[in-house]
N, C-alpha and C. Protein backbone atom coordinates (compact mmCIF):
# COMPACT_ATOMS: atom_id res chain seq x y z
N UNK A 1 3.41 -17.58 8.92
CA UNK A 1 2.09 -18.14 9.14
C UNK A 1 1.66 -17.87 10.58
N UNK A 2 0.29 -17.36 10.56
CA UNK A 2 -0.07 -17.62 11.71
C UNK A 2 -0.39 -18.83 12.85
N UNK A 3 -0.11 -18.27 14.07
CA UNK A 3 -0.69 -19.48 15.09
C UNK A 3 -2.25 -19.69 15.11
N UNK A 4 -2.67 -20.72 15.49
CA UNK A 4 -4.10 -20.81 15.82
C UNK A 4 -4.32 -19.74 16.73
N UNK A 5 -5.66 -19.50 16.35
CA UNK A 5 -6.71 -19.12 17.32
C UNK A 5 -7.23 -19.18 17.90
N UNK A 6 -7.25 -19.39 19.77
CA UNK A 6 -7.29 -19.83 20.72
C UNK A 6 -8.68 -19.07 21.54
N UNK A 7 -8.61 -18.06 21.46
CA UNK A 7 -10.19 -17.19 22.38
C UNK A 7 -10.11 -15.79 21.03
N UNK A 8 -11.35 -16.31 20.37
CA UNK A 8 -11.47 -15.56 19.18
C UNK A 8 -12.16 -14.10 20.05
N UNK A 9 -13.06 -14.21 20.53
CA UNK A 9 -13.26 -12.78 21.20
C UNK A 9 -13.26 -13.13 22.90
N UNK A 10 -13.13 -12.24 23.43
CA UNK A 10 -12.93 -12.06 24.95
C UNK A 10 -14.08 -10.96 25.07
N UNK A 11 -15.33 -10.61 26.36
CA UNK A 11 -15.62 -9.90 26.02
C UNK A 11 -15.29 -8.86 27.54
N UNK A 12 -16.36 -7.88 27.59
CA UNK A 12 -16.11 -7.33 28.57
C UNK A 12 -16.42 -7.58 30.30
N UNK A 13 -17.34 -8.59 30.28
CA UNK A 13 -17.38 -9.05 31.42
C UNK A 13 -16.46 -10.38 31.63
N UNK A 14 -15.87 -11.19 30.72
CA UNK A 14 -14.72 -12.08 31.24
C UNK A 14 -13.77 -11.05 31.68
N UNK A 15 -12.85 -10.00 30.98
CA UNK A 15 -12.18 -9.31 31.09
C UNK A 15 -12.04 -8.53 32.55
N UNK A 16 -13.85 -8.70 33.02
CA UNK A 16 -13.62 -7.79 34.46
C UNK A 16 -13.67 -8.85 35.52
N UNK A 17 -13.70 -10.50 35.02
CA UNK A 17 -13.31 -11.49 35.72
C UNK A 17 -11.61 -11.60 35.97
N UNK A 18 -11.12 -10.95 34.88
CA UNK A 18 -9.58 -11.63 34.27
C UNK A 18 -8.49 -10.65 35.05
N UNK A 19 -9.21 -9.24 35.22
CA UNK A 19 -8.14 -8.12 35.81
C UNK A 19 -8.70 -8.02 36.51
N UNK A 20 -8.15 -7.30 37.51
CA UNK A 20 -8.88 -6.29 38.80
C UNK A 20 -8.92 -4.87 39.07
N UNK A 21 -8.57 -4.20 37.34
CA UNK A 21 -8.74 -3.09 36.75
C UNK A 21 -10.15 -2.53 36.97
N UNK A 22 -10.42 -1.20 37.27
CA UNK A 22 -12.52 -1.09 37.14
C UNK A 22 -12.14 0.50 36.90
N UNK A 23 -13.22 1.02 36.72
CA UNK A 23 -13.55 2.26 35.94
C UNK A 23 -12.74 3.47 37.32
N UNK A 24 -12.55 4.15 36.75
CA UNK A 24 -12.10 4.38 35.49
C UNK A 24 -10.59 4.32 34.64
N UNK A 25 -10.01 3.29 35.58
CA UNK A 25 -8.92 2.32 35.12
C UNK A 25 -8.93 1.54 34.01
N UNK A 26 -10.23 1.06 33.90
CA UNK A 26 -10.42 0.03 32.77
C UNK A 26 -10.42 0.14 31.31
N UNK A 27 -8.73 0.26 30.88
CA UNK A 27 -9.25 0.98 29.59
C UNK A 27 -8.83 -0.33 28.54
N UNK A 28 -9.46 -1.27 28.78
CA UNK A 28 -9.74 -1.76 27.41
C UNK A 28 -11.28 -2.28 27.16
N UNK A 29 -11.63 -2.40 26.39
CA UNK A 29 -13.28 -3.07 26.09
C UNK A 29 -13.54 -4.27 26.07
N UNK A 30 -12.42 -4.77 24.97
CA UNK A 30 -12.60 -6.18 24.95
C UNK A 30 -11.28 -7.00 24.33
N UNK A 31 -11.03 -8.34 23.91
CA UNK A 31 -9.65 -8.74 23.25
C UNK A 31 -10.30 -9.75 22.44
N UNK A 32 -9.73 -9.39 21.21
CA UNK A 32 -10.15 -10.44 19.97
C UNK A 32 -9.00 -11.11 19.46
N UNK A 33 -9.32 -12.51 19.17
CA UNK A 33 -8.07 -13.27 18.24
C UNK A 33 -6.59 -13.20 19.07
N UNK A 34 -7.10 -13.66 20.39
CA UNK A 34 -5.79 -14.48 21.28
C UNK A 34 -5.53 -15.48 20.53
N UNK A 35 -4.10 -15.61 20.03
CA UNK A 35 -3.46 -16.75 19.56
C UNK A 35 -2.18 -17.43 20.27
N UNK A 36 -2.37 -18.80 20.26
CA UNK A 36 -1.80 -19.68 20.37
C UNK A 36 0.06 -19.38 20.88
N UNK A 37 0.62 -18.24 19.89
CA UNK A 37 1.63 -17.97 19.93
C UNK A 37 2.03 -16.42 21.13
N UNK A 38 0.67 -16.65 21.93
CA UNK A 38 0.36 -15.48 23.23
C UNK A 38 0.71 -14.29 22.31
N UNK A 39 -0.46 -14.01 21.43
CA UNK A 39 -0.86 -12.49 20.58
C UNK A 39 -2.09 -12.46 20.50
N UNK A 40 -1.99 -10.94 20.90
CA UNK A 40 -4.07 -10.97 20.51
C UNK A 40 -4.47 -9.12 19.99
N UNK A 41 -5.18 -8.68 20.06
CA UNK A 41 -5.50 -7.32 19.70
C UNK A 41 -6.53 -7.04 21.05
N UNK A 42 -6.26 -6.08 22.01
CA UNK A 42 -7.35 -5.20 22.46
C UNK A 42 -7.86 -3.86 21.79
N UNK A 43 -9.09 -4.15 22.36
CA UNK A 43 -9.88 -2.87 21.85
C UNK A 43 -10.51 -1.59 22.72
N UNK A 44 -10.01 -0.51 22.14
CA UNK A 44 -10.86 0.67 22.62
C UNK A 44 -11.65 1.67 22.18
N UNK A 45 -12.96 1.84 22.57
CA UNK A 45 -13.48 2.79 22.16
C UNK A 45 -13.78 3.95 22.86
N UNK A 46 -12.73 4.82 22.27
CA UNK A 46 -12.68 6.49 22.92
C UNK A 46 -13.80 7.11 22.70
N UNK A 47 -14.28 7.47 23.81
CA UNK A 47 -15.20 8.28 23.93
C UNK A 47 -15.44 9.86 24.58
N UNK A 48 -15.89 10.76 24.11
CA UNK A 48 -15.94 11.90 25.02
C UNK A 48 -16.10 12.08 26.27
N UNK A 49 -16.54 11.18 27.05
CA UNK A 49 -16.75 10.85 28.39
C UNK A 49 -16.07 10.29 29.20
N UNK A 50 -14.50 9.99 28.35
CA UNK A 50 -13.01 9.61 28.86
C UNK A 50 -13.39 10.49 30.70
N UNK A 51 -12.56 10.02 31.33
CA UNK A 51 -12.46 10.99 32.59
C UNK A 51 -11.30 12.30 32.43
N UNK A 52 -10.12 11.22 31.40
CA UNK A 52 -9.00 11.75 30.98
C UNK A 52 -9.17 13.29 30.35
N UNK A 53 -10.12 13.30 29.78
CA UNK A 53 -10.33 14.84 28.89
C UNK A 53 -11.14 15.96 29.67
N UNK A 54 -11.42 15.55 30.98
CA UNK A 54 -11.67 16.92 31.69
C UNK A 54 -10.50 17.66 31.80
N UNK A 55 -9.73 17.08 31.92
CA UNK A 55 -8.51 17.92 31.86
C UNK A 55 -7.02 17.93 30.68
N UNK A 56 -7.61 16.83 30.12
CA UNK A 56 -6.36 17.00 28.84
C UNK A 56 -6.91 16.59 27.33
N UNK A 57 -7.30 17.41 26.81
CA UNK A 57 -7.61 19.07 27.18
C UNK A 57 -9.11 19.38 26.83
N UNK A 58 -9.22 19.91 28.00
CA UNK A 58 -11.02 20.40 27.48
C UNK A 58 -10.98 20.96 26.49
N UNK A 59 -10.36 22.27 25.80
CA UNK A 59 -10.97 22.42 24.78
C UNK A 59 -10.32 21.81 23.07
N UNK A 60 -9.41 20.94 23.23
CA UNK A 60 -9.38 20.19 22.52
C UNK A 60 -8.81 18.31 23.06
N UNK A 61 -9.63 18.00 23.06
CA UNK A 61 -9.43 16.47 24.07
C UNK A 61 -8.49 15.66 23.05
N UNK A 62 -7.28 14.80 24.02
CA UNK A 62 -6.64 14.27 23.38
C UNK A 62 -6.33 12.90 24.35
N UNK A 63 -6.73 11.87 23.97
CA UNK A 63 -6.53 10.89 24.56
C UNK A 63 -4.92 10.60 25.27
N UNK A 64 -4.67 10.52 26.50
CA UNK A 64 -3.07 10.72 26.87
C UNK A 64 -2.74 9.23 26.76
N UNK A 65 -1.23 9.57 25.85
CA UNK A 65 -0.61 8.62 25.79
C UNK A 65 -0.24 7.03 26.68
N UNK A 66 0.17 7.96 27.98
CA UNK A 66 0.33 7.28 29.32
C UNK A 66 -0.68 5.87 29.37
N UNK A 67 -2.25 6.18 28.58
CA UNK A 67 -3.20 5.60 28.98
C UNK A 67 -3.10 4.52 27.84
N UNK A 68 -3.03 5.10 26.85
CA UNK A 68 -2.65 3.82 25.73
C UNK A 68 -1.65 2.86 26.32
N UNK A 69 -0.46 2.99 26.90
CA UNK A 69 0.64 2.36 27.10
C UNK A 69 -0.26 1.16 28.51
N UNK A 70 -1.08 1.60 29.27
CA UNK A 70 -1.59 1.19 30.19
C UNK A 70 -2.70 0.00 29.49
N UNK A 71 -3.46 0.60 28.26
CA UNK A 71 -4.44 -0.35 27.63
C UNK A 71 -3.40 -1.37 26.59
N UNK A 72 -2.43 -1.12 26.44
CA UNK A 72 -1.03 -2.11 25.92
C UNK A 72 -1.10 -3.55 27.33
N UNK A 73 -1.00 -2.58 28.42
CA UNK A 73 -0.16 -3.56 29.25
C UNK A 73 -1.74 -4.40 29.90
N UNK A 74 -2.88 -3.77 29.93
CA UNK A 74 -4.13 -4.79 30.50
C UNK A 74 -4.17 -5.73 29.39
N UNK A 75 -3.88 -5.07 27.98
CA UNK A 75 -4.57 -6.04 26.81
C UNK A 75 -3.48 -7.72 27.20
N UNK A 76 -1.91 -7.12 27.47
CA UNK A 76 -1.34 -8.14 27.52
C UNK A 76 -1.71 -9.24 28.66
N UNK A 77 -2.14 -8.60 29.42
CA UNK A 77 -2.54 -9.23 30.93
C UNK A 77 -3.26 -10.16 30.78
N UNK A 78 -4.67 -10.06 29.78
CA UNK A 78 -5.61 -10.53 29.68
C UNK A 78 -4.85 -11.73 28.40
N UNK A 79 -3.87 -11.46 27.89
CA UNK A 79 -3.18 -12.76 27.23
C UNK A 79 -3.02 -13.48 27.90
N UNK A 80 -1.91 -13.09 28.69
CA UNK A 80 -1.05 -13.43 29.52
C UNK A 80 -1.76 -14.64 30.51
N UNK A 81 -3.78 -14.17 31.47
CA UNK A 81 -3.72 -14.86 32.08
C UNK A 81 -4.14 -15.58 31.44
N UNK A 82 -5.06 -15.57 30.10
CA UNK A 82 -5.54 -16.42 29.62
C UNK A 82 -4.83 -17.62 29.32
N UNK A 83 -3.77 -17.11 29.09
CA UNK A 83 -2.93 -18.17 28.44
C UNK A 83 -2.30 -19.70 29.45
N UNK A 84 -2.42 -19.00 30.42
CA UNK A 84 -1.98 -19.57 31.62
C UNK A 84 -3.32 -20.49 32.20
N UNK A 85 -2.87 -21.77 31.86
CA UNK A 85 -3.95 -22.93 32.63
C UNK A 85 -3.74 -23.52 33.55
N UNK A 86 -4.62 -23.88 34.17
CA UNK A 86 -4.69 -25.04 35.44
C UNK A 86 -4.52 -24.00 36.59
N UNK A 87 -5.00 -22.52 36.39
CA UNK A 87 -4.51 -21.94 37.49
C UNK A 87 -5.85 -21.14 37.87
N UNK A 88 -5.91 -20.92 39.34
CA UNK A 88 -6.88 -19.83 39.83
C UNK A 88 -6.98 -18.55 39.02
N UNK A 89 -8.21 -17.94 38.86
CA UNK A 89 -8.07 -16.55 38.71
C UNK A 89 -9.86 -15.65 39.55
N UNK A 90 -9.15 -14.34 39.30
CA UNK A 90 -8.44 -13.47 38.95
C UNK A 90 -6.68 -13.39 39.33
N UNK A 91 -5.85 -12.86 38.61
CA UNK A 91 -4.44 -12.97 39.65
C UNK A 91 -4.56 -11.01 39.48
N UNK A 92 -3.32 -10.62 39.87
CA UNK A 92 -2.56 -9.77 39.62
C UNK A 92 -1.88 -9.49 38.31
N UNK A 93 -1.99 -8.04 37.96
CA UNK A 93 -0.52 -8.06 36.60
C UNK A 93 -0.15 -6.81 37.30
N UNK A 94 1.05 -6.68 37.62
CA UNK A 94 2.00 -5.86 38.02
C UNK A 94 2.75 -5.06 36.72
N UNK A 95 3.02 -4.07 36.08
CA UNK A 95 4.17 -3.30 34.99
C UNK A 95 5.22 -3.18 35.82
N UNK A 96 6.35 -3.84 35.50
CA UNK A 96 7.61 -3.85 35.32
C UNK A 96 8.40 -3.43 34.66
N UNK A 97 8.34 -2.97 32.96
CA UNK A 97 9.33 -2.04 32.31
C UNK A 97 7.96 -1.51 31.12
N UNK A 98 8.81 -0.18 30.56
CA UNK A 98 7.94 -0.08 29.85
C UNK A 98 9.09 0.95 28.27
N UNK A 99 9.77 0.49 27.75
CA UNK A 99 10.59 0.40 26.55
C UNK A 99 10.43 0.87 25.20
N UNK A 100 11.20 1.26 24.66
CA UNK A 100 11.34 1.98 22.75
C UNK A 100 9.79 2.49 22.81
N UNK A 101 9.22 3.17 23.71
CA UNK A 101 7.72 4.16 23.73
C UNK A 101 8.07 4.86 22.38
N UNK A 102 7.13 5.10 21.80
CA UNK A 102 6.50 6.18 20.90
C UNK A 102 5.14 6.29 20.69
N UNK A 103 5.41 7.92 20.45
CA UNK A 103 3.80 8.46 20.20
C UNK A 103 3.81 8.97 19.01
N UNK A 104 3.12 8.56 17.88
CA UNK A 104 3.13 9.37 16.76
C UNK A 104 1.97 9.81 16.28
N UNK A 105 0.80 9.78 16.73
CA UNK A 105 -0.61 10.75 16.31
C UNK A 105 -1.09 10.92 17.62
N UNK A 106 -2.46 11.73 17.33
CA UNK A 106 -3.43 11.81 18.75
C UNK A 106 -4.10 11.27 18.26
N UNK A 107 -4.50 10.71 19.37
CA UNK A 107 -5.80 9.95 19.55
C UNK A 107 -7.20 10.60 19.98
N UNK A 108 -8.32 10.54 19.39
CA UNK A 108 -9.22 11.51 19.51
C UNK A 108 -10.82 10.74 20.22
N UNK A 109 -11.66 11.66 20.38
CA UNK A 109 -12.95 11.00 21.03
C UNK A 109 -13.48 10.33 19.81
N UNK A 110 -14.05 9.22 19.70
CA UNK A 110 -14.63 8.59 18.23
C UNK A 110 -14.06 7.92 17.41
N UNK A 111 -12.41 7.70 18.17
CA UNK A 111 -11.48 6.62 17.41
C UNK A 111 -11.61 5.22 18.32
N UNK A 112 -11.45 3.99 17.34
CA UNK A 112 -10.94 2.93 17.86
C UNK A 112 -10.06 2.64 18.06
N UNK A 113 -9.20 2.08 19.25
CA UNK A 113 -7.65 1.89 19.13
C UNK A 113 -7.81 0.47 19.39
N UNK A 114 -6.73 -0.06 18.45
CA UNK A 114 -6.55 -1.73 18.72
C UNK A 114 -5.52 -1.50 19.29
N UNK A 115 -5.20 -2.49 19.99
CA UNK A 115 -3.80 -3.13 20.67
C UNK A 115 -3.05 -4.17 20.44
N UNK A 116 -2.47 -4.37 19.06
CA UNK A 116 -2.14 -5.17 18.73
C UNK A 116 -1.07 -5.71 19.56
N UNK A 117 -0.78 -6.77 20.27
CA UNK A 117 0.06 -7.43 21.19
C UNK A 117 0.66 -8.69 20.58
N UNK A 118 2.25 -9.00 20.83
CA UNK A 118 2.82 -9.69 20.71
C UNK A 118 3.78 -10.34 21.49
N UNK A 119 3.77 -11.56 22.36
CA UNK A 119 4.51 -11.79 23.57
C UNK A 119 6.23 -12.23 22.46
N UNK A 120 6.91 -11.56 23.07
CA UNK A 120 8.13 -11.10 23.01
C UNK A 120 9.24 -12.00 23.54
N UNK A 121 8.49 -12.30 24.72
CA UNK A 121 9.64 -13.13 25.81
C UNK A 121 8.85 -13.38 27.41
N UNK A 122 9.48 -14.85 27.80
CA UNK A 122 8.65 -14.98 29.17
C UNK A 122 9.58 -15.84 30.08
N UNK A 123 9.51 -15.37 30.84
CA UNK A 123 10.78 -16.03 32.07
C UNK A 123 9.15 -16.30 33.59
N UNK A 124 9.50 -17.91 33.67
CA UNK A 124 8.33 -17.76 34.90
C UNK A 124 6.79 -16.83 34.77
N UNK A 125 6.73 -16.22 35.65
CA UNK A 125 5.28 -15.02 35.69
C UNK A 125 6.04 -14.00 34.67
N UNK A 126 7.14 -13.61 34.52
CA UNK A 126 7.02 -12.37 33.91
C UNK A 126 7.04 -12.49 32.27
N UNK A 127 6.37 -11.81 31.82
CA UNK A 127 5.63 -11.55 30.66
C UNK A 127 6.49 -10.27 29.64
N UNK A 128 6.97 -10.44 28.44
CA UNK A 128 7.76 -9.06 27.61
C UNK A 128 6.43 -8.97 26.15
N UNK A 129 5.84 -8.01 25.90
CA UNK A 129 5.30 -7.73 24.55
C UNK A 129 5.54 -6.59 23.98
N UNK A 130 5.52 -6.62 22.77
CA UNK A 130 5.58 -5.68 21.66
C UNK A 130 4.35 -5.58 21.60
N UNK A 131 3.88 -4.05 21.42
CA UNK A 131 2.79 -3.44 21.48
C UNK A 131 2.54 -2.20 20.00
N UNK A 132 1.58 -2.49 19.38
CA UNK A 132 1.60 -1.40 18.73
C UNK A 132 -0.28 -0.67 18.37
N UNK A 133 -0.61 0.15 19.14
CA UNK A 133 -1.28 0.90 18.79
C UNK A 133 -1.70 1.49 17.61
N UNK A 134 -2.90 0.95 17.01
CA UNK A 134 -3.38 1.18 15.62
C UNK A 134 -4.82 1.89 15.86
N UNK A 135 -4.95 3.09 15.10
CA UNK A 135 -6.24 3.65 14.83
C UNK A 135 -6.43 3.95 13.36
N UNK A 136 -7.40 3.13 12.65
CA UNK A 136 -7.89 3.28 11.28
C UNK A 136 -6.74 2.94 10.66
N UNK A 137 -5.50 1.68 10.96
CA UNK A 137 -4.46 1.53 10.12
C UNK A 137 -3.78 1.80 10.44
N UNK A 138 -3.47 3.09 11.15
CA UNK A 138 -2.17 3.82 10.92
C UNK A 138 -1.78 3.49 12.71
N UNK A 139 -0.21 3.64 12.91
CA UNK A 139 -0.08 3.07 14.10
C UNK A 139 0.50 4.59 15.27
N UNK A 140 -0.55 4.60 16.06
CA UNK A 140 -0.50 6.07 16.91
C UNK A 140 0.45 6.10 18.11
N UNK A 141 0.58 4.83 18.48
CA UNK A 141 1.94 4.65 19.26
C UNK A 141 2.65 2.96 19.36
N UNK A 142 3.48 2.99 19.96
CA UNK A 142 4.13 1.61 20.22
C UNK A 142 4.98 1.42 21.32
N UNK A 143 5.49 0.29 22.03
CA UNK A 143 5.48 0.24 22.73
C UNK A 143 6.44 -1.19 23.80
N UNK A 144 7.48 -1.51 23.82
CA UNK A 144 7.75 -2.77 24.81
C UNK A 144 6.86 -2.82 26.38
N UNK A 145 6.18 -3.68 26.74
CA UNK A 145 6.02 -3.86 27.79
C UNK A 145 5.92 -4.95 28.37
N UNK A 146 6.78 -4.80 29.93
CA UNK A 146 6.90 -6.16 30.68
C UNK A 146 5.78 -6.39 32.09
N UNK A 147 5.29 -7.16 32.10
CA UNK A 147 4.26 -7.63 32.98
C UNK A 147 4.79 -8.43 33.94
N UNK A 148 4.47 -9.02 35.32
CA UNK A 148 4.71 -9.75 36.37
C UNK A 148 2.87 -10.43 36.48
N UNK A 149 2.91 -11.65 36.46
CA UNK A 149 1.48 -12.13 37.30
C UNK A 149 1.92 -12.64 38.73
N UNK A 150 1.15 -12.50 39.59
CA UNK A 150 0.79 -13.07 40.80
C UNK A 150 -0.24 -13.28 41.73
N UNK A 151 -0.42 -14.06 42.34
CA UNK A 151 -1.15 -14.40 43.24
C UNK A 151 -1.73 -13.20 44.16
């Protein structure tokens, strides 16, 4: 069973309250259905105008992996601070590990990628999620990643 549902959508201007991520760093859009049990889904919409595909690869653009693993670890961030009350923000999210990676499709201009996130484990600020990258169903990569918040 699921946990409640705690911040059904997040949008893109809380999000540029929540990180201190900005363009063209900022690769998530928005986070829907933060739950209770610190899980939520980010969202992206790839576009041809990535910065990423001037060079990988112009003549066939492929969203780089590296960057998914990065929209894994903001989506968690934006759990992470949410989840966290009674406290100042914006903070920091620092990547600390990044674990069992896989890439199994490309990702293309005109796909949505969710970020499905699942907090894993939490000691103090630091933060562990299971990450799995979904476009149209099918899952294009996955992912452990560990987060640090701070001040």
């Amino acid at each position: 069973m699921e946990s409640p549902i705690r911040f059904a959508d997040v949008d893109i201007n809380t999000i540029l309250k929540t990180l201190p991520h900005r363009f063209p760093f900022l690769l998530i859009d928005r986070v829907k259905n933060i739950r209770e049990d610190h899980s939520g889904i980010g969202v992206k919409n790839v576009t041809f105008n990535e910065p990423a595909f001037q060079g990988h690869f112009p003549e066939r653009p492929v969203f780089p992996g590296v960057l998914m693993i990065e929209g894994m670890a903001q989506t968690a961030g934006v759990i992470g601070i949410m989840s966290v009350t009674g406290t100042e923000k914006p903070r920091a999210v620092y990547f600390l590990t990044i674990d069992k990676c896989k890439f199994r499709k490309p990702v293309l201009p005109g796909d949505t990628i969710e970020y499905h996130m699942k907090s894993i484990g939490r000691r103090k600020t630091m933060w562990w999620f299971h990450g799995d990258a979904i476009v149209d169903g099918q899952t294009v990569a996955e992912a452990d990643v560990g987060a640090m918040l701070t001040d």
